[in-house]
Every structure is written in structure tokens, then in C-alpha cells.
Protein backbone atom coordinates (compact mmCIF):
# COMPACT_ATOMS: atom_id res chain seq x y z
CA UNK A 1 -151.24 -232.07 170.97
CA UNK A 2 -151.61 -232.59 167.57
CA UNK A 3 -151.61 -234.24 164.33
CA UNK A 4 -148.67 -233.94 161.56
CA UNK A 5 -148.94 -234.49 157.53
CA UNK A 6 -146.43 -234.61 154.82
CA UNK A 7 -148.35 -233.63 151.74
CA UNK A 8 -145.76 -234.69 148.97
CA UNK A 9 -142.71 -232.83 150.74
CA UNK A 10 -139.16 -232.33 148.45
CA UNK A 11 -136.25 -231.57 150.09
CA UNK A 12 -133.53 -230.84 147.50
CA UNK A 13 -130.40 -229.42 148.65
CA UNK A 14 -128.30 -226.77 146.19
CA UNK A 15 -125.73 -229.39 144.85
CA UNK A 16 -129.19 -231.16 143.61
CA UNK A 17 -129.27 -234.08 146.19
CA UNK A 18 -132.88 -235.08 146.69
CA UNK A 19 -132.51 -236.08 150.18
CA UNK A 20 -136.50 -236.65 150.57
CA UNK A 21 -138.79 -237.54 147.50
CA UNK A 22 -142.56 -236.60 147.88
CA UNK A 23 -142.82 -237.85 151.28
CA UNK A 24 -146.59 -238.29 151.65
CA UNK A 25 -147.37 -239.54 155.59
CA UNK A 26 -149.98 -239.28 158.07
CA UNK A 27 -149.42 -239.01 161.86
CA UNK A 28 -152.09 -238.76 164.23
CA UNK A 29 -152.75 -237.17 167.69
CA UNK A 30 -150.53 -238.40 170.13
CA UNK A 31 -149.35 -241.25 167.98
CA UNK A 32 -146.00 -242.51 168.28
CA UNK A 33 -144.36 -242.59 164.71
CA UNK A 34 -140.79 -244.01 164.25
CA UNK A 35 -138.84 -242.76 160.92
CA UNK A 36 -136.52 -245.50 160.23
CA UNK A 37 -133.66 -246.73 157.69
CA UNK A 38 -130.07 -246.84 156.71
CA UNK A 39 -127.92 -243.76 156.88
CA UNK A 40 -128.79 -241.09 154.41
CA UNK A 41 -132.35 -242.32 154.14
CA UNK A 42 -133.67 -239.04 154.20
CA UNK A 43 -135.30 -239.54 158.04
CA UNK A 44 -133.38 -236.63 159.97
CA UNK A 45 -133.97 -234.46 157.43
CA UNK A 46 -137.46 -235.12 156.87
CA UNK A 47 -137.58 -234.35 160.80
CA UNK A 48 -135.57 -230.79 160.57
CA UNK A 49 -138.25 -229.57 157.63
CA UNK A 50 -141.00 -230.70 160.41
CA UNK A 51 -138.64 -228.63 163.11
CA UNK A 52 -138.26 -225.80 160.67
CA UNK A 53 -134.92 -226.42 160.49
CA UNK A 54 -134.54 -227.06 157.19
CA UNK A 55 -136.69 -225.10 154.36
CA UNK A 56 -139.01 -227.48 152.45
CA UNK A 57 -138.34 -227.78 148.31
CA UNK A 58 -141.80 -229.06 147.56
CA UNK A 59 -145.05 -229.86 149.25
CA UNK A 60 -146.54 -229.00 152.77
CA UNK A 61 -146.16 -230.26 156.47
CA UNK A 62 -149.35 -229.27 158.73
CA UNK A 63 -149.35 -229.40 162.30
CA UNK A 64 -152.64 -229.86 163.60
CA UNK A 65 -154.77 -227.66 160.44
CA UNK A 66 -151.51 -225.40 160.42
CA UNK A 67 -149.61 -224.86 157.31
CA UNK A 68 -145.96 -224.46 158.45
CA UNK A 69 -144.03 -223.81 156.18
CA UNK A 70 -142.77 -220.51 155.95
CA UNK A 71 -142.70 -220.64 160.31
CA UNK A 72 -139.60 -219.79 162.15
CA UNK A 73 -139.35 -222.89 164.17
CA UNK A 74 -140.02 -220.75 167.80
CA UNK A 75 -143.64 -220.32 166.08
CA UNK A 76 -144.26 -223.93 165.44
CA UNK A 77 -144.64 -225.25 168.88
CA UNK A 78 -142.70 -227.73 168.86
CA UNK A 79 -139.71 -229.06 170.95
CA UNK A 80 -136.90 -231.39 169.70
CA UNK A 81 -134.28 -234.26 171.28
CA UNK A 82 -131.57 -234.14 169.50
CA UNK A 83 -128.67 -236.84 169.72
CA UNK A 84 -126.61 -234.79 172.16
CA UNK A 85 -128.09 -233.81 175.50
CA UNK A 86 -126.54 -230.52 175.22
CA UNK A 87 -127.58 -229.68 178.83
CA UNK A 88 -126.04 -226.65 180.19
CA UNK A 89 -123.16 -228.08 182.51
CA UNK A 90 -123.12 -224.87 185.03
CA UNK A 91 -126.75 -225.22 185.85
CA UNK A 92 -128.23 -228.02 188.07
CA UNK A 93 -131.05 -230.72 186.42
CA UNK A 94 -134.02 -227.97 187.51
CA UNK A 95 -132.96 -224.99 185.98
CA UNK A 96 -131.66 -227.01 182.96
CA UNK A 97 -135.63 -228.36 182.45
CA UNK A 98 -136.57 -225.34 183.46
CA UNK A 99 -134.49 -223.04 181.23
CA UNK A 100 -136.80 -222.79 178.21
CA UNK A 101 -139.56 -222.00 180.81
CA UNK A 102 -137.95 -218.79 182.49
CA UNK A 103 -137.16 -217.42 179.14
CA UNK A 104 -141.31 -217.81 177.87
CA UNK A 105 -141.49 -215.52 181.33
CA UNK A 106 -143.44 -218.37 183.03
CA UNK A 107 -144.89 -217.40 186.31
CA UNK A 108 -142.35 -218.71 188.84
CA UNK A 109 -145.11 -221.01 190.67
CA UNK A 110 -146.10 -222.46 187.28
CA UNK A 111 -142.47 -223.24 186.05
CA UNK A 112 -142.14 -225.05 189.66
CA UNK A 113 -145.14 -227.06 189.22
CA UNK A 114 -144.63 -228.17 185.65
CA UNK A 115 -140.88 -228.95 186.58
CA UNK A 116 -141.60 -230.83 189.75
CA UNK A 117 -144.69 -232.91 187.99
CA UNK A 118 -141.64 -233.82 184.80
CA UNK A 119 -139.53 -235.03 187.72
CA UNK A 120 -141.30 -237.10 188.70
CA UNK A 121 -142.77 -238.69 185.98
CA UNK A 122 -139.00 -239.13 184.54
CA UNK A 123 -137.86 -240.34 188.02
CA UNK A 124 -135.73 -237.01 188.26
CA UNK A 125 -137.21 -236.15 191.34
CA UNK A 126 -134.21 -236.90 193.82
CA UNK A 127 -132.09 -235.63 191.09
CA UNK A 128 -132.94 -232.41 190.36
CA UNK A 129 -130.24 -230.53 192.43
CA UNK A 130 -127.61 -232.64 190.98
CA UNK A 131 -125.53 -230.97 188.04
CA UNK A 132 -124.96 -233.03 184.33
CA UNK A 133 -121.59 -234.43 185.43
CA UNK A 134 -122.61 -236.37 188.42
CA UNK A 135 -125.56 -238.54 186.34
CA UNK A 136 -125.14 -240.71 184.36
CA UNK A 137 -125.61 -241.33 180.62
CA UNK A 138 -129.55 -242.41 180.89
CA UNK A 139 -130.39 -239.59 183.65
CA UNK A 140 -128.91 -236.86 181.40
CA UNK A 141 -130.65 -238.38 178.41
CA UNK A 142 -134.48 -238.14 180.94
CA UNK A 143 -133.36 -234.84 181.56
CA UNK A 144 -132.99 -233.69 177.92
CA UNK A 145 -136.21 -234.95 177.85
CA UNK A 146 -137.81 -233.14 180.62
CA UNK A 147 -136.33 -230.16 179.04
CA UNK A 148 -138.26 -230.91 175.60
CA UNK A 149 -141.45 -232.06 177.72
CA UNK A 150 -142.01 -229.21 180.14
CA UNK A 151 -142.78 -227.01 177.18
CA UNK A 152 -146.38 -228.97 176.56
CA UNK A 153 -145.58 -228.55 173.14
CA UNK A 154 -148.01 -229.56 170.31
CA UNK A 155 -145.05 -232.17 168.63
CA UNK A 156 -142.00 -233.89 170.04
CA UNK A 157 -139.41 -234.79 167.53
CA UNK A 158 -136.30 -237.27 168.42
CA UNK A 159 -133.33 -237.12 166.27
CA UNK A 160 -131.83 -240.85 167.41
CA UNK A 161 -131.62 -239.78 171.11
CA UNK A 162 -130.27 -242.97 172.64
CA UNK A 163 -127.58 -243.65 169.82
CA UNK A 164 -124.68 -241.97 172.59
CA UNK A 165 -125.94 -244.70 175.17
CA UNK A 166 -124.47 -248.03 175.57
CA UNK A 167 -126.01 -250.98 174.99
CA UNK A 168 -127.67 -252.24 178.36
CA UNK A 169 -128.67 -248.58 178.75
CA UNK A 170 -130.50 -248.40 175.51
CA UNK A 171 -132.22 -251.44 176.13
CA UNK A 172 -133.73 -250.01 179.33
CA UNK A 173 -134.30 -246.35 177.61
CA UNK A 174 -136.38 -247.31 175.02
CA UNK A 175 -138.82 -249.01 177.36
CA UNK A 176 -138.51 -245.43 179.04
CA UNK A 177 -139.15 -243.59 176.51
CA UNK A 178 -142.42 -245.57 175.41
CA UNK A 179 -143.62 -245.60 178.78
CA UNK A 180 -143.59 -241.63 179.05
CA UNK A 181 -144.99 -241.00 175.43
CA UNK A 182 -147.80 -243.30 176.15
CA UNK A 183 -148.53 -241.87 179.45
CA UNK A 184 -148.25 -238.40 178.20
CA UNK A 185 -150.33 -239.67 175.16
CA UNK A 186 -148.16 -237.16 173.06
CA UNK A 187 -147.27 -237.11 169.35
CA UNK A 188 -144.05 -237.66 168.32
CA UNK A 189 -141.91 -238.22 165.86
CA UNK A 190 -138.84 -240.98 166.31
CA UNK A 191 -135.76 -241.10 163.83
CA UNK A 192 -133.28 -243.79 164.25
CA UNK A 193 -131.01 -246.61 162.26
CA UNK A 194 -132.06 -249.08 164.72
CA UNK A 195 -134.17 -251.64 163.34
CA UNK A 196 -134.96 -253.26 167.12
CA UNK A 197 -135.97 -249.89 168.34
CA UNK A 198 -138.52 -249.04 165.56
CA UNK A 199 -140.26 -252.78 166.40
CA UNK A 200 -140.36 -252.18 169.89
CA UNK A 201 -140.88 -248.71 170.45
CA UNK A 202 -143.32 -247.39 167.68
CA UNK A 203 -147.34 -247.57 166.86
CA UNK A 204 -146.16 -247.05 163.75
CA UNK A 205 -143.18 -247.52 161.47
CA UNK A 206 -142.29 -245.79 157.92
CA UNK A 207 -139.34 -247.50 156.44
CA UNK A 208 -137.29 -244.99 154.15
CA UNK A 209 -134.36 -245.59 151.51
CA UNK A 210 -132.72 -243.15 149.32
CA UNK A 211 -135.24 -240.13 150.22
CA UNK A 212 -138.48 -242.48 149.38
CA UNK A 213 -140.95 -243.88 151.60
CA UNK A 214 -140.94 -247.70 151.30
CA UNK A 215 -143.62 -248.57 154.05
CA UNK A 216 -145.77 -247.83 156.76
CA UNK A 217 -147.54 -249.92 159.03
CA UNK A 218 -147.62 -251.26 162.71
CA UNK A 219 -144.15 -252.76 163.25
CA UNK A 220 -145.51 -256.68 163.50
CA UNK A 221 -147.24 -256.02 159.99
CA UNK A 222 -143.89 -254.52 158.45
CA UNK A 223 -142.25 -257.83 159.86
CA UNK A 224 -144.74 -260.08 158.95
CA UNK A 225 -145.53 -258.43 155.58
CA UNK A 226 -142.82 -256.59 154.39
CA UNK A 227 -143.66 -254.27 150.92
CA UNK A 228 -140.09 -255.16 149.28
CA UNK A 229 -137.03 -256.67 149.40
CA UNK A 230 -135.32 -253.50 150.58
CA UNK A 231 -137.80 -253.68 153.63
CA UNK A 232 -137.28 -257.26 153.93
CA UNK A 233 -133.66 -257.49 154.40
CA UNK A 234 -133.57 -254.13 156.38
CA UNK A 235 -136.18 -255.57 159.09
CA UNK A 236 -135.17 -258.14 161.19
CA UNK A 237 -131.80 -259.42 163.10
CA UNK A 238 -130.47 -261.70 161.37
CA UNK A 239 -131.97 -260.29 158.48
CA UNK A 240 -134.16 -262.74 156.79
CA UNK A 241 -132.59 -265.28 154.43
CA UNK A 242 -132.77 -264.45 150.42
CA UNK A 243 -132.21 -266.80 147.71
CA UNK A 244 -133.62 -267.09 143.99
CA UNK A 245 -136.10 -269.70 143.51
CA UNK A 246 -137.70 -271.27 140.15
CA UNK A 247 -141.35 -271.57 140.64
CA UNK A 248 -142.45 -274.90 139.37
CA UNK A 249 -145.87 -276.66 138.55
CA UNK A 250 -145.80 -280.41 140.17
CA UNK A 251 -148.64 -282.90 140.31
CA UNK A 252 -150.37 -279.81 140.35
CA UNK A 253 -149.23 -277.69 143.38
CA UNK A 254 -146.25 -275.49 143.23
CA UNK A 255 -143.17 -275.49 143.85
CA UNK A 256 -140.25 -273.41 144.74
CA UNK A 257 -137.10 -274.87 143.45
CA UNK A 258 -133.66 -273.82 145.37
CA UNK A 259 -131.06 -275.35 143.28
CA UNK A 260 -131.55 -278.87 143.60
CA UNK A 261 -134.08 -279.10 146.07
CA UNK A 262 -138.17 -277.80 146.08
CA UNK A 263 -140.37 -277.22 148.47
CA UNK A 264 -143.72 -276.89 148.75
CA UNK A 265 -145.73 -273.47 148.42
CA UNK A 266 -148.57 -272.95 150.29
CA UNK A 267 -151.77 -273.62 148.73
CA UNK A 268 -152.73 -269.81 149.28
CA UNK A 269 -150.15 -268.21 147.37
CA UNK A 270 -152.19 -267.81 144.70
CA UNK A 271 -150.17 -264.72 143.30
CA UNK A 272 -146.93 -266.75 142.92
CA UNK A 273 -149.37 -268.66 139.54
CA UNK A 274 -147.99 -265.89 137.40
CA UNK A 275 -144.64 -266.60 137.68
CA UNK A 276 -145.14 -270.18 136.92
CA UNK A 277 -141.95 -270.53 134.91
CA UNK A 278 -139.93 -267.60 136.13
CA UNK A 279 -137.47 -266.55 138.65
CA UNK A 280 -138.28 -264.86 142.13
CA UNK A 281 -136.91 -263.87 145.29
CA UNK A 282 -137.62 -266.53 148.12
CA UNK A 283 -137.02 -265.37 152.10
CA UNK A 284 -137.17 -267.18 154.92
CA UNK A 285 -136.99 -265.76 158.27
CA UNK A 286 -134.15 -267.29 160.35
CA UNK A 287 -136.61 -268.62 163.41
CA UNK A 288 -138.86 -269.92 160.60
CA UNK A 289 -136.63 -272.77 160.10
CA UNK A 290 -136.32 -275.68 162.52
CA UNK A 291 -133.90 -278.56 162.73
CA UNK A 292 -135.22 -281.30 161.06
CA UNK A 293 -133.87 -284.35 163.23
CA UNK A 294 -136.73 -282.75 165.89
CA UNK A 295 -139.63 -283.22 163.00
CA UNK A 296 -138.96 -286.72 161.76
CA UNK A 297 -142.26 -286.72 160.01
CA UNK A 298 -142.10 -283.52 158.35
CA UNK A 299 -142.09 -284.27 154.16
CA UNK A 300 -139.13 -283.96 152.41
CA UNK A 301 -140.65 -280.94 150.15
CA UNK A 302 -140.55 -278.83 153.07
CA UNK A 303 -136.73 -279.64 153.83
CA UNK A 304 -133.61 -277.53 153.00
CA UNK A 305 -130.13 -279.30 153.30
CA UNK A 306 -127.13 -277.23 153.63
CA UNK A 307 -123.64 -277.49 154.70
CA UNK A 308 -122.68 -275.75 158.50
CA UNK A 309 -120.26 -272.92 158.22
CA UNK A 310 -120.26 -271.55 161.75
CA UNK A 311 -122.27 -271.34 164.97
CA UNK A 312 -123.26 -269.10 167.70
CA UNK A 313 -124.37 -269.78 170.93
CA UNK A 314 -126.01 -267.15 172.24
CA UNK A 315 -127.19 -269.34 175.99
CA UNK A 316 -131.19 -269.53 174.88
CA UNK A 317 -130.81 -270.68 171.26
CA UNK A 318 -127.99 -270.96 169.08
CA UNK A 319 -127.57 -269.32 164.95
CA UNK A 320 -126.58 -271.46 162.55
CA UNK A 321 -124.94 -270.39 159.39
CA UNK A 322 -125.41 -273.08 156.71
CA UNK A 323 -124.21 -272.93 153.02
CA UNK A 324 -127.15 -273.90 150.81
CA UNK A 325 -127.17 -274.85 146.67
CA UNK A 326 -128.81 -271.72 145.62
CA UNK A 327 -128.31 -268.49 143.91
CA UNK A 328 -127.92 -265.29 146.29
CA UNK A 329 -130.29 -262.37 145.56
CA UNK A 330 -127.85 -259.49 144.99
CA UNK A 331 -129.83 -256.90 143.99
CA UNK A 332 -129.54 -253.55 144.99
CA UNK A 333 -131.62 -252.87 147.66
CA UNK A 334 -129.90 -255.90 149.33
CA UNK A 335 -126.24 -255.14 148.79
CA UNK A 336 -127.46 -251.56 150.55
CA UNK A 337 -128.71 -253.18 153.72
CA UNK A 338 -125.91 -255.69 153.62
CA UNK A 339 -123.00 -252.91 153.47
CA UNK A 340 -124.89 -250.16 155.30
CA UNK A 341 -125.14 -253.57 158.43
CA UNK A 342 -121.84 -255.21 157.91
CA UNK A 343 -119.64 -254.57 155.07
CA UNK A 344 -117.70 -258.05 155.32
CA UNK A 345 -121.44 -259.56 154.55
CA UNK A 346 -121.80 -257.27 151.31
CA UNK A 347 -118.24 -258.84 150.32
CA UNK A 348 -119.97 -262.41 150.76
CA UNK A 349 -122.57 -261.72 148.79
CA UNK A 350 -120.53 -260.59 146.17
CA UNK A 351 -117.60 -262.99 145.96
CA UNK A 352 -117.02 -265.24 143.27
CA UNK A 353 -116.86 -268.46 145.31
CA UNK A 354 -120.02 -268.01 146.67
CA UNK A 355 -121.47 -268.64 142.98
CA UNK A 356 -124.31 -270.68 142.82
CA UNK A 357 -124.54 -270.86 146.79
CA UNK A 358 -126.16 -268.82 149.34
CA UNK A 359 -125.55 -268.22 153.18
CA UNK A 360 -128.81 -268.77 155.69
CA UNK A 361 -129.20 -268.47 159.29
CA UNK A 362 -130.86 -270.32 161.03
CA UNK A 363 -132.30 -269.71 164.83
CA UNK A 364 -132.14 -273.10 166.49
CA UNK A 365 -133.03 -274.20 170.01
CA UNK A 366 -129.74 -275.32 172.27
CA UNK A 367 -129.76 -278.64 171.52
CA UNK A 368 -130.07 -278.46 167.63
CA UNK A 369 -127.37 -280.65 165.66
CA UNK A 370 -125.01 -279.66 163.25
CA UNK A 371 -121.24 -278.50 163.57
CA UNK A 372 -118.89 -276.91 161.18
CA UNK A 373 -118.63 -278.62 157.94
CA UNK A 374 -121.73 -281.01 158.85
CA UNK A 375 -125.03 -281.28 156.68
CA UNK A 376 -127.95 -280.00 158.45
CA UNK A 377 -131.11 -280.39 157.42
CA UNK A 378 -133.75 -277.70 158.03
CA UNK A 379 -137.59 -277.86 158.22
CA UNK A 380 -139.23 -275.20 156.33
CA UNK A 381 -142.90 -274.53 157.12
CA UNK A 382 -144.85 -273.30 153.94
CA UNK A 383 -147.14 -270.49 155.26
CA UNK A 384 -144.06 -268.84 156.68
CA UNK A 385 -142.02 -268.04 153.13
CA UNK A 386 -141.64 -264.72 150.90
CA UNK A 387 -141.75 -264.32 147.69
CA UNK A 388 -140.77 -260.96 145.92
CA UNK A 389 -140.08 -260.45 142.29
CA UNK A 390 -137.07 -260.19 141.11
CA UNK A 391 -137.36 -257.41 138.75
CA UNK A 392 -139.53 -254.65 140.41
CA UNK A 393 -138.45 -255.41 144.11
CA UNK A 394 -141.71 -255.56 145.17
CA UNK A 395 -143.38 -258.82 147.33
CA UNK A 396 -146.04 -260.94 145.60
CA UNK A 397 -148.89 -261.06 147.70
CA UNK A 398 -151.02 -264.10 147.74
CA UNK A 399 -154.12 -262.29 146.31
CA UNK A 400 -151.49 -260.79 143.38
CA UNK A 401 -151.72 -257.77 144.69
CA UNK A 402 -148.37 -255.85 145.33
CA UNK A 403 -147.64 -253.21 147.83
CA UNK A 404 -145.87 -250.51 147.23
């Protein structure tokens, strides 16, 4: 195996569309690396310049020390997974894994031993007389795998291979395909939209927008910590909660005030001092807000009160959608997420009569009160809220740093 860079890599295409901007990442030896982001993020394509599929505007990708530029992608050794299975329907599951084998001229015995050993660490072993049509979505998807696999290429790349499946399916494919890239210990590149499979499936994450790389961490830090609001609203289902807040000196301590109500900010948020004064972006993850009625004792500074719209039970918890006083952030990178997820949640965001209020979720345990039209009251816990500013996008880190 081996590693693959992105040393400032351009892709421009000839009607000027900079579809990737001076991508700059790192991925190691046998590290699982998930590109992910909204539709024409730049991801895929960042993936077919790595396949050779796409010439490169700018920059350089290495695999391993190897510049490869200016390789046909047969010299790059690399094998790709590509959204359809494309699996030759007149040949049976062996000679479809082992198609790329016979034409290398393999040695018979060797393409039988590579094939058999794939089979059965994909589970194809009983399978692999069987042609496409009689498996079924999941074992065609293992053996478009196996295909890519038996090659011991130096770099898999997977161009949103599960997006065809349905959703039970996917569920038990992504597990599936993290077990076999960890056991093979091989490095790989991941594209997909899906926000759940980057956090589950990934050592590492880059979020992209518009052709630019907005983050890269392990997917708990992204979540925990995420760079921007673009990142912040993209990461996360329900996305986490956005509203503009007034930060506020009180008796000392600050404050961040959401309409008519404040609550406390932790004593640790030391970068939210400079905007003493000023306007910024306040989130609030949905299971970071509790029903109050089962925290009598918690202060009123760290309660939010707002108006039930609608619930959802989903059998282990229930999401509440409350109305809260409280301007909506609306910026850009918001209103992207929000219409590239749902477009009826862009037009809420936007409509007039949602002036001067904002929409939260909340994710409540079974038994939480509040019903249509009712006032709930939420319990916010300090240490758990995001701040970004309002201006540049970017999160305002307790030590006043920013990251970009």
C-alpha cells in the first residue's frame, strides 16, 4: 500500500468552473479517508484526478513518493468502486473478480488463490458460481469489491458505492466495508454525500464545499469541534440548531442573549470576550438540550422557552420542533446545507413570518412533555454551545484561536 498527497491540486474545467481549489491533504498508509459534502463539492472529482481520470489544472498528487500526474491511470496502481457495480452479467461472481486478473496474464493457480482468499473474506465463498442476477443488491456490491481488491493495488478509491442500496442494506454495508478495509489495513479513499457514513465509517474526514477544503479531522473531533458554520450545519442529523445571539457582560460573566432570554456562557470561552457587544452565531446540538421539567434545579440562565410546532416519535426518543424568540442565521453556507438537505427547510429559513424567530430541535427521551402549540422549556448545558462569527464563518474557539 501506500500513502496519497494533494499538494495544492486545481481542477478547472474549460468553461472556467473551479471544481477543486488548491486542495492540500495528507493520507497515510492504509488509512481510511472519507471525502465528504454536498453535491458539487468538488469530492468525485478530486477522486478521478487521484484515478487519472481527470487531468489535474494545478498542483501534484503522489502516491507513495510517486508523482502522478502525467500517468495513464493503468500505470498508477490503483483500482476504483464506482457507484454502479458494472459486473459483467454473462460471467459468474469468479470470473467477474477474476477478470482484471486473467487479463495481467496471472498464473492460473495464483488468480485461484487470490480469488478464493477475496471470497472468503467478503463472504462470497458459496457464491462464487452464482451469476449478478441471482444476488442481491449487497452481494453484487462485495463482489465489485472483490473485483477492485484482488488486484492488491497500492490505493482503493470509492466513488459513493452504496448510494444504489437501500436503506437497511446500507446500514449493514458500511459496517462491511470498514470491517474489510481495516482487516486488509489498505488505503483508501471514500467519497460520499452521506454525513452518517463519513462519522461512522472513516479515520478521517475532510469536509469540502464549493471546490475548498473546509476540515479535516477524526469524525468525533469534526462533530465536536466543527471549523465553521458550513461544517456545523452540514454535520449532524438533525443538523445542529443556529440562532444569532448578543454577547453580553452581566455581574461579570457572559452572556448569550437569544431574543429575550440569556444564558450563561461557560466560564472557558474566553474567545467569545472580543465580541463583548457584538453579534454571533450560537448552535446547539439537538441532544444537547434536555426537557427542563426533568431538571427542576437547573438555573433559569441555562433555560430556553419556545413554543412546540411538531413532534416525532421515533420509539427510543422523540424530536421536538419548538419555535424560539430569536433571529435565524441565514447565511450562506447555511441556506446551502439547508437546500442541498431539504429544500422546504431552506424556504423556512427564508420566509418572512419566521422574522425574528427561529426553529430548534430538540432530541428528547419518550416521556418528555410538550405538544403542539405548548411552551416547552429546554435545559441548555453551557460547555455544550457554539459560537461562530457571524461575519467570517469561522467558530470562535475558547483560546481565540480560529480554525480554518
Amino acid at each position: 500500500m501506500a500513502s496519497v498527497d494533494f499538494d495544492h491540486v486545481t481542477k478547472v474545467f474549460d468553461d472556467g468552473t473551479r471544481a477543486v481549489d488548491d486542495l492540500t491533504l495528507e493520507v497515510a498508509d492504509g488509512e481510511f479517508m472519507v471525502l465528504v459534502g454536498p453535491s458539487g463539492c468538488g469530492k468525485t472529482t478530486a477522486l478521478r484526478m487521484t484515478a487519472g481520470l481527470e487531468e489535474i489544472t494545478e498542483g501534484e498528487i503522489r502516491i507513495g513518493d510517486d508523482v502522478v500526474n502525467d500517468l495513464d491511470p493503468q500505470h498508477r496502481d490503483i483500482a476504483m468502486v464506482f457507484q454502479n457495480y458494472a459486473l459483467y452479467p454473462h460471467k459468474d461472481v469468479y470470473n467477474n473478480i477474476a477478470f482484471g486478473l486473467k487479463m495481467r496474464r496471472v498464473p492460473r493457480a495464483e488468480i485461484e488463490r487470490r480469488v478464493n482468499s477475496i471470497g472468503r473474506v467478503l463472504g462470497l465463498q458459496d457464491l462464487l458460481h452464482r451469476k449478478p442476477r441471482q444476488l442481491s443488491g449487497g452481494q453484487r456490491q462485495r463482489v465489485a469489491m472483490g473485483r477492485a481488491i484482488v488486484r492488491e493495488p497500492r490505493v482503493f478509491l470509492m466513488d459513493e458505492p452504496l448510494s444504489n442500496l437501500d436503506a437497511r442494506l446500507r446500514v449493514q454495508m458500511r459496517a462491511e466495508v470498514a470491517r474489510i478495509q481495516h482487516e486488509l489495513e489498505a488505503t483508501t479513499i471514500y467519497v460520499t454525500h452521506d454525513q452518517v457514513e463519513a462519522m461512522t465509517m472513516g479515520d478521517r474526514v475532510a469536509v469540502m464545499r464549493k471546490g475548498v477544503l473546509q476540515q479535516t479531522d477524526h469524525p468525533q473531533r469534526v462533530y465536536d469541534a466543527p471549523a465553521n458554520l458550513f461544517v456545523a450545519s452540514f454535520i449532524g442529523s438533525p443538523p445542529m440548531n443556529l440562532v444569532q445571539a448578543r454577547v453580553d457582560r452581566a455581574d461579570g460573566a457572559l452572556a448569550a442573549r437569544v431574543g429575550d432570554q440569556a444564558l450563561t456562557v461557560s466560564s472557558s470561552a474566553r474567545g467569545l470576550e472580543a465580541y463583548v457587544g457584538r453579534t454571533v452565531g450560537l448552535g446547539i446540538r439537538p441532544e444537547h438540550l434536555r426537557d427542563a421539567s426533568a431538571e427542576t434545579g437547573a438555573p433559569a440562565e441555562r433555560r430556553l422557552r419556545g413554543t412546540v410546532l411538531l413532534t416525532e416519535a421515533l420509539g427510543s426518543e422523540v424530536l421536538a420542533h419548538l419555535e424560539i424568540p430569536g433571529e435565524p442565521v441565514v447565511t450562506e453556507e447555511v441556506l446551502e446545507v439547508a437546500g442541498d438537505v431539504d429544500p422546504s427547510v431552506r424556504y423556512e429559513l427564508e420566509a418572512e413570518e419566521r422574522e425574528g424567530r427561529s426553529v430548534f430541535v430538540a432530541r428528547l427521551d419518550m416521556d418528555a412533555r410538550g405538544r403542539p402549540d405548548e411552551t416547552l422549556e429546554l435545559v441548555c448545558d453551557p460547555r455544550r454551545l457554539h459560537f461562530f462569527d457571524l461575519e467570517t464563518g469561522l467558530a470562535i474557539r475558547d483560546d481565540d484561536r480560529q480554525v480554518s
